[in-house]
N, C-alpha and C. Protein backbone atom coordinates (compact mmCIF):
# COMPACT_ATOMS: atom_id res chain seq x y z
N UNK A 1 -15.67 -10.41 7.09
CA UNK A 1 -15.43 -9.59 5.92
C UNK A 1 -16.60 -9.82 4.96
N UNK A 2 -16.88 -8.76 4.58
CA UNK A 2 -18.54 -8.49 3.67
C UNK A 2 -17.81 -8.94 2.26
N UNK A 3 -18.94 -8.90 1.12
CA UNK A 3 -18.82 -9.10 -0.25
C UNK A 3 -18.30 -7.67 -1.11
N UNK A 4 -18.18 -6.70 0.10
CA UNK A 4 -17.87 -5.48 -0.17
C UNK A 4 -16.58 -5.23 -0.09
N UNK A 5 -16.25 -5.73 1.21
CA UNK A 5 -14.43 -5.45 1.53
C UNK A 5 -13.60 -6.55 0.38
N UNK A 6 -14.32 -7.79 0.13
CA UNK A 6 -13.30 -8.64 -0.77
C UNK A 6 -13.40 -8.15 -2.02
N UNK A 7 -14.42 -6.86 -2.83
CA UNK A 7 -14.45 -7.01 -4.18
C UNK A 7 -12.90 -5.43 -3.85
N UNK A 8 -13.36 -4.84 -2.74
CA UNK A 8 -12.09 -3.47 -2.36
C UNK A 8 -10.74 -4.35 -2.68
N UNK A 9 -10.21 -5.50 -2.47
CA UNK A 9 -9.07 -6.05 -2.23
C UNK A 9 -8.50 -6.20 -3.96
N UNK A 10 -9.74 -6.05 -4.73
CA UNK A 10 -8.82 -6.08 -5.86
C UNK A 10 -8.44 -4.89 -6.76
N UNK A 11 -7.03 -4.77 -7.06
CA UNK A 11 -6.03 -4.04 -7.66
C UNK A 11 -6.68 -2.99 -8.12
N UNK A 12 -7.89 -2.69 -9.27
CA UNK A 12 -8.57 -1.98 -9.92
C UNK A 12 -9.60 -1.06 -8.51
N UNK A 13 -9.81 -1.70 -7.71
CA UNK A 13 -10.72 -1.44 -6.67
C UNK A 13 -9.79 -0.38 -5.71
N UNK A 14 -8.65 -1.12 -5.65
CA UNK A 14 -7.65 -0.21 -4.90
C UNK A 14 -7.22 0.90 -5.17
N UNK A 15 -7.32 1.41 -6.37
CA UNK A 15 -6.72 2.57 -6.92
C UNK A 15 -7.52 4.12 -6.32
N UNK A 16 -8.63 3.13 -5.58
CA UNK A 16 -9.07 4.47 -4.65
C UNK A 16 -8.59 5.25 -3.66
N UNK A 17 -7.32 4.27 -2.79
CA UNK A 17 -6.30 4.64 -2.10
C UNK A 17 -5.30 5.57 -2.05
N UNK A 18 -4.89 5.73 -3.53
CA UNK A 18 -3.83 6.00 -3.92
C UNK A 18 -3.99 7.60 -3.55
N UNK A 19 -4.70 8.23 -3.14
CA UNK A 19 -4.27 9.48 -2.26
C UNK A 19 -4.06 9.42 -0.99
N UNK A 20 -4.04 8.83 -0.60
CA UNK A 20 -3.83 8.31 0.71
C UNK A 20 -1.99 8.53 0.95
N UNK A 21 -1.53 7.77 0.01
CA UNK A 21 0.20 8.34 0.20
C UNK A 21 0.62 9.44 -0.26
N UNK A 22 -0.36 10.39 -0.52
CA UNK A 22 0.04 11.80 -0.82
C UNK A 22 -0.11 12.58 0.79
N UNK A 23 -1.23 11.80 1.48
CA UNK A 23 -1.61 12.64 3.00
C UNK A 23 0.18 11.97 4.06
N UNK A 24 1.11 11.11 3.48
CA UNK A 24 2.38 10.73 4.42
C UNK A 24 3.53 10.76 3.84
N UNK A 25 3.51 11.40 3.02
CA UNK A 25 4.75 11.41 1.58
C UNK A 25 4.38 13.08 0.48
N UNK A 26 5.22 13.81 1.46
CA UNK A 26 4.71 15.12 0.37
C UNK A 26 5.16 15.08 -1.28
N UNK A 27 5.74 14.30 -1.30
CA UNK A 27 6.47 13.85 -2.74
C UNK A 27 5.62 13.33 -3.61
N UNK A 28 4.63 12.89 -2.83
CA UNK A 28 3.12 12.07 -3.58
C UNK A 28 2.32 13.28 -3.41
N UNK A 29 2.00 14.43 -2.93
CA UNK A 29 0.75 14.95 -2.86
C UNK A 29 -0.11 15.24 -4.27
N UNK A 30 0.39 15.02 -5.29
CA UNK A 30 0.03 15.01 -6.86
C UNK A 30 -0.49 14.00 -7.35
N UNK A 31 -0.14 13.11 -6.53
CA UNK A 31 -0.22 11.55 -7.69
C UNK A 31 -1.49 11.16 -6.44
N UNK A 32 -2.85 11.53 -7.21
CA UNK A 32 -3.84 11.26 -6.70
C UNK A 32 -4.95 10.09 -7.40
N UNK A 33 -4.77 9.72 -8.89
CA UNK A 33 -5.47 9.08 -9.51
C UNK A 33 -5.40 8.11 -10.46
N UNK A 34 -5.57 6.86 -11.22
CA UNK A 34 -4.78 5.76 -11.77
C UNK A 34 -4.09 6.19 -13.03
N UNK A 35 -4.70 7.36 -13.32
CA UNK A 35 -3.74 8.06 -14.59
C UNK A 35 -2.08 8.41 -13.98
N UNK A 36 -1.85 8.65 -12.31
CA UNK A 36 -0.57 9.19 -12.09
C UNK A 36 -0.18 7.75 -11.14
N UNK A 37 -0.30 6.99 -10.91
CA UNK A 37 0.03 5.64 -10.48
C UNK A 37 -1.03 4.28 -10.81
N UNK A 38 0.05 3.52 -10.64
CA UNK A 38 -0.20 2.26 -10.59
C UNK A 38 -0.23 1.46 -9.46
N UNK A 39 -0.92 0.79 -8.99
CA UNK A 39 -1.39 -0.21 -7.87
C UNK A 39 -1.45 -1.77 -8.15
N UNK A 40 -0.66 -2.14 -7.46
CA UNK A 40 -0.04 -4.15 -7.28
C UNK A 40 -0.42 -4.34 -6.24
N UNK A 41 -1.78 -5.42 -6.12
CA UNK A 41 -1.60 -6.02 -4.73
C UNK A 41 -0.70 -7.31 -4.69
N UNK A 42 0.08 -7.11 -3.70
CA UNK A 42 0.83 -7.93 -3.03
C UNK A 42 0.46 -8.77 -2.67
N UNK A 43 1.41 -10.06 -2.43
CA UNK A 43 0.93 -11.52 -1.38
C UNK A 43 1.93 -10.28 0.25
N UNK A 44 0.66 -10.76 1.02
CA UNK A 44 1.19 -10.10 2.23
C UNK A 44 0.18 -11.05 3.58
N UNK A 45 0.53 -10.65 4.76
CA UNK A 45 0.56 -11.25 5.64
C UNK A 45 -1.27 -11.81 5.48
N UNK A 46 -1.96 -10.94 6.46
CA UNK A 46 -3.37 -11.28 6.29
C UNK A 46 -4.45 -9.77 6.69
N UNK A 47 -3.44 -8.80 5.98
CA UNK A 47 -3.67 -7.58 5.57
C UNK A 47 -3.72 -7.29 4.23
N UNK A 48 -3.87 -6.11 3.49
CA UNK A 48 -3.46 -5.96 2.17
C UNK A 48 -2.35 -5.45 1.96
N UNK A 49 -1.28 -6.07 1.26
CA UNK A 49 -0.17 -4.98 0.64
C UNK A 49 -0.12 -4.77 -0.76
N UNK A 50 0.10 -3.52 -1.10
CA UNK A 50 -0.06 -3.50 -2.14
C UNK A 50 1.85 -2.30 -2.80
N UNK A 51 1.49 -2.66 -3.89
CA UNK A 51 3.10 -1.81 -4.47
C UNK A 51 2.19 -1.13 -5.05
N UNK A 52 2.82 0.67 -4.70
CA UNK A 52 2.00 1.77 -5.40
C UNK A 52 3.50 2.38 -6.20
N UNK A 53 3.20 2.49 -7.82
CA UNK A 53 4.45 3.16 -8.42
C UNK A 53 4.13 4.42 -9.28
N UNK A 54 4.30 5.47 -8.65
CA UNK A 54 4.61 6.49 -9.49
C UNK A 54 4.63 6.58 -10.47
N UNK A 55 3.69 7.17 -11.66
CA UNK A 55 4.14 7.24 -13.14
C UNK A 55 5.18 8.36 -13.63
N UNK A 56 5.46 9.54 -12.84
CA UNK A 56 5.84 10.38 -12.84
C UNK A 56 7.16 9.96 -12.86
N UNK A 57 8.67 10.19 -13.28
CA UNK A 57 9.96 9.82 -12.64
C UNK A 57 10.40 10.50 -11.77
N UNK A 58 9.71 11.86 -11.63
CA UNK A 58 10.00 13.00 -10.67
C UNK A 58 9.63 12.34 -9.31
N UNK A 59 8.91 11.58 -9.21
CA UNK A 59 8.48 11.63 -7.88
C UNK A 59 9.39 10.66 -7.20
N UNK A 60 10.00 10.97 -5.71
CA UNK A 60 10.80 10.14 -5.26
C UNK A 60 10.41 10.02 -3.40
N UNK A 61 10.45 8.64 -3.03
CA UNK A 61 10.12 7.82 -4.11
C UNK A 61 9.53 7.14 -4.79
N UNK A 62 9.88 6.97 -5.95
CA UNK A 62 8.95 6.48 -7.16
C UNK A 62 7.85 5.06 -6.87
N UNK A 63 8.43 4.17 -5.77
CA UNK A 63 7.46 3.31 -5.59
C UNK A 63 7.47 3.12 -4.29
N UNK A 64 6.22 2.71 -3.16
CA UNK A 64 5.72 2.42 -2.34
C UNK A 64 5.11 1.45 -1.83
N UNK A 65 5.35 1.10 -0.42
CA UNK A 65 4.93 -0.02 0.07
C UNK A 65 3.24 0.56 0.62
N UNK A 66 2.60 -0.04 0.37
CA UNK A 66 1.79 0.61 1.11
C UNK A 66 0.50 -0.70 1.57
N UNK A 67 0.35 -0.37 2.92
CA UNK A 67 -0.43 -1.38 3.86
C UNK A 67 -1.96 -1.12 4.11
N UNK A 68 -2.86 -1.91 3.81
CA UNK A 68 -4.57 -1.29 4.67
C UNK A 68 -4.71 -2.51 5.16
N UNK A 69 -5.07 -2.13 6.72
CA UNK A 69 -5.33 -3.23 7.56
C UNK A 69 -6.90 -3.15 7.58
N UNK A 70 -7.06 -3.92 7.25
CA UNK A 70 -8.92 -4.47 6.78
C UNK A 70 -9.34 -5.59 7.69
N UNK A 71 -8.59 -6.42 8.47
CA UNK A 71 -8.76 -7.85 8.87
C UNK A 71 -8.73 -7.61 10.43
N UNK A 72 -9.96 -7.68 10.85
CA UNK A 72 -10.35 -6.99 12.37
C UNK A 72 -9.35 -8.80 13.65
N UNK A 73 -8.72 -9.66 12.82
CA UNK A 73 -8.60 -11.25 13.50
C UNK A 73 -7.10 -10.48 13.50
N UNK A 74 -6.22 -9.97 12.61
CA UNK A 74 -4.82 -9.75 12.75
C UNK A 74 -4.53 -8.06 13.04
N UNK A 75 -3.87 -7.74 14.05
CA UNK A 75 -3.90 -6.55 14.64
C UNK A 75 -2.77 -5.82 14.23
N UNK A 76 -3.18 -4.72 13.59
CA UNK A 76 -2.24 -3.89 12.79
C UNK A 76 -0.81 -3.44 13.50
N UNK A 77 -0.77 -3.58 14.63
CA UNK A 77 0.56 -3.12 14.96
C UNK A 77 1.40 -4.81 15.32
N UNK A 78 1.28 -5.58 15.02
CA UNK A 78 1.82 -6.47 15.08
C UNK A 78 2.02 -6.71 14.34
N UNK A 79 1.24 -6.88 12.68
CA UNK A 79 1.86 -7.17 11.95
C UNK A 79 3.01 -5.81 11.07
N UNK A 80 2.55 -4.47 11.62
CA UNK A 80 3.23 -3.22 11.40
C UNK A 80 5.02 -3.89 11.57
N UNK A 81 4.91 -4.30 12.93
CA UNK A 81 6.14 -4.48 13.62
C UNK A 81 7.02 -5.85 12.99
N UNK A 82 6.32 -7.23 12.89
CA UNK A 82 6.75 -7.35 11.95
C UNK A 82 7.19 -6.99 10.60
N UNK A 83 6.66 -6.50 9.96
CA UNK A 83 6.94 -5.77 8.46
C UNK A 83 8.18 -5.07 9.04
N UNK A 84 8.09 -4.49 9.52
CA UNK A 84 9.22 -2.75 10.17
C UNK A 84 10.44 -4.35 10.27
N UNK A 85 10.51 -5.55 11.35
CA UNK A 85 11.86 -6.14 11.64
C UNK A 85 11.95 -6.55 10.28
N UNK A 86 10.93 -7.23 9.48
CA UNK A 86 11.95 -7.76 8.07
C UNK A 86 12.25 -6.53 7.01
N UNK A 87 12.08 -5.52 6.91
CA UNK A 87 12.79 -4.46 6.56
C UNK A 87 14.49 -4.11 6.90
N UNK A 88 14.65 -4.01 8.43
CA UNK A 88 15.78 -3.84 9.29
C UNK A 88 16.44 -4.72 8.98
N UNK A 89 15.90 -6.15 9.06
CA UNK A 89 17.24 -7.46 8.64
C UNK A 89 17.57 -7.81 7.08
N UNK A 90 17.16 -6.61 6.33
CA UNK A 90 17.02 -6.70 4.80
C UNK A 90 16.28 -7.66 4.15
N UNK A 91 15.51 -8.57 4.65
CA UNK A 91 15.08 -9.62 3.77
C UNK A 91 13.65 -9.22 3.37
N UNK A 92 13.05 -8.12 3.83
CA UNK A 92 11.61 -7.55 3.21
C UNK A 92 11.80 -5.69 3.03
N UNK A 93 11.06 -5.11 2.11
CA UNK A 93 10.92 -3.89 1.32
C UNK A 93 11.68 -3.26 2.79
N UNK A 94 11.98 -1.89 2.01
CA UNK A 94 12.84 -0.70 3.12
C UNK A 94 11.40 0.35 3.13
C-alpha cells in the first residue's frame, strides 16, 4: 500500500466514494457529494468500512454500510462472507 492509498483511507478523503452507493441503491442516486452525506470510517476487518449517512431524511435507507477492499493480502469475498454471517447471526450491521 502506497502513501496514496493510506492518505484515501481517511474520512475527508473518502467522501469521494460516496457516489458509488447511488450506482447499488436507487434511493441514493442523488446523494452524490459531502454536502448530501456524511462518511465514518469504521474499525473493520483489514479492508475499509466506512458508515455513509444520508443528510436527506427522505432517503431510505438513511445510513449505509459500505465496504472498499483496498488490501490486495485479505480477499474480498472472504471477508464479504464473513461480514454477510455476522449480519445473519445479528451481532454485526444488517
Amino acid at each position: 500500500m502506497d502513501s496514496e492509498d493510506l492518505n484515501d483511507m481517511k474520512s475527508d478523503k473518502l467522501a469521494k466514494h460516496i457516489p458509488i452507493v447511488g450506482r447499488h441503491l436507487d434511493s441514493w442516486k442523488n446523494v452524490i457529494t459531502p454536502d448530501d452525506a456524511t462518511i465514518i470510517k469504521l474499525s473493520g476487518l483489514s479492508n475499509i468500512t466506512c458508515l455513509v449517512k444520508a443528510k436527506d431524511r427522505s432517503v431510505v435507507p438513511r445510513y449505509v454500510i459500505f465496504r472498499i477492499f483496498n488490501n490486495d493480502l485479505a480477499e474480498g469475498d472472504f471477508e464479504g462472507a464473513v461480514f454477510q454471517c455476522l449480519s445473519d447471526e445479528g451481532i454485526g450491521p444488517k
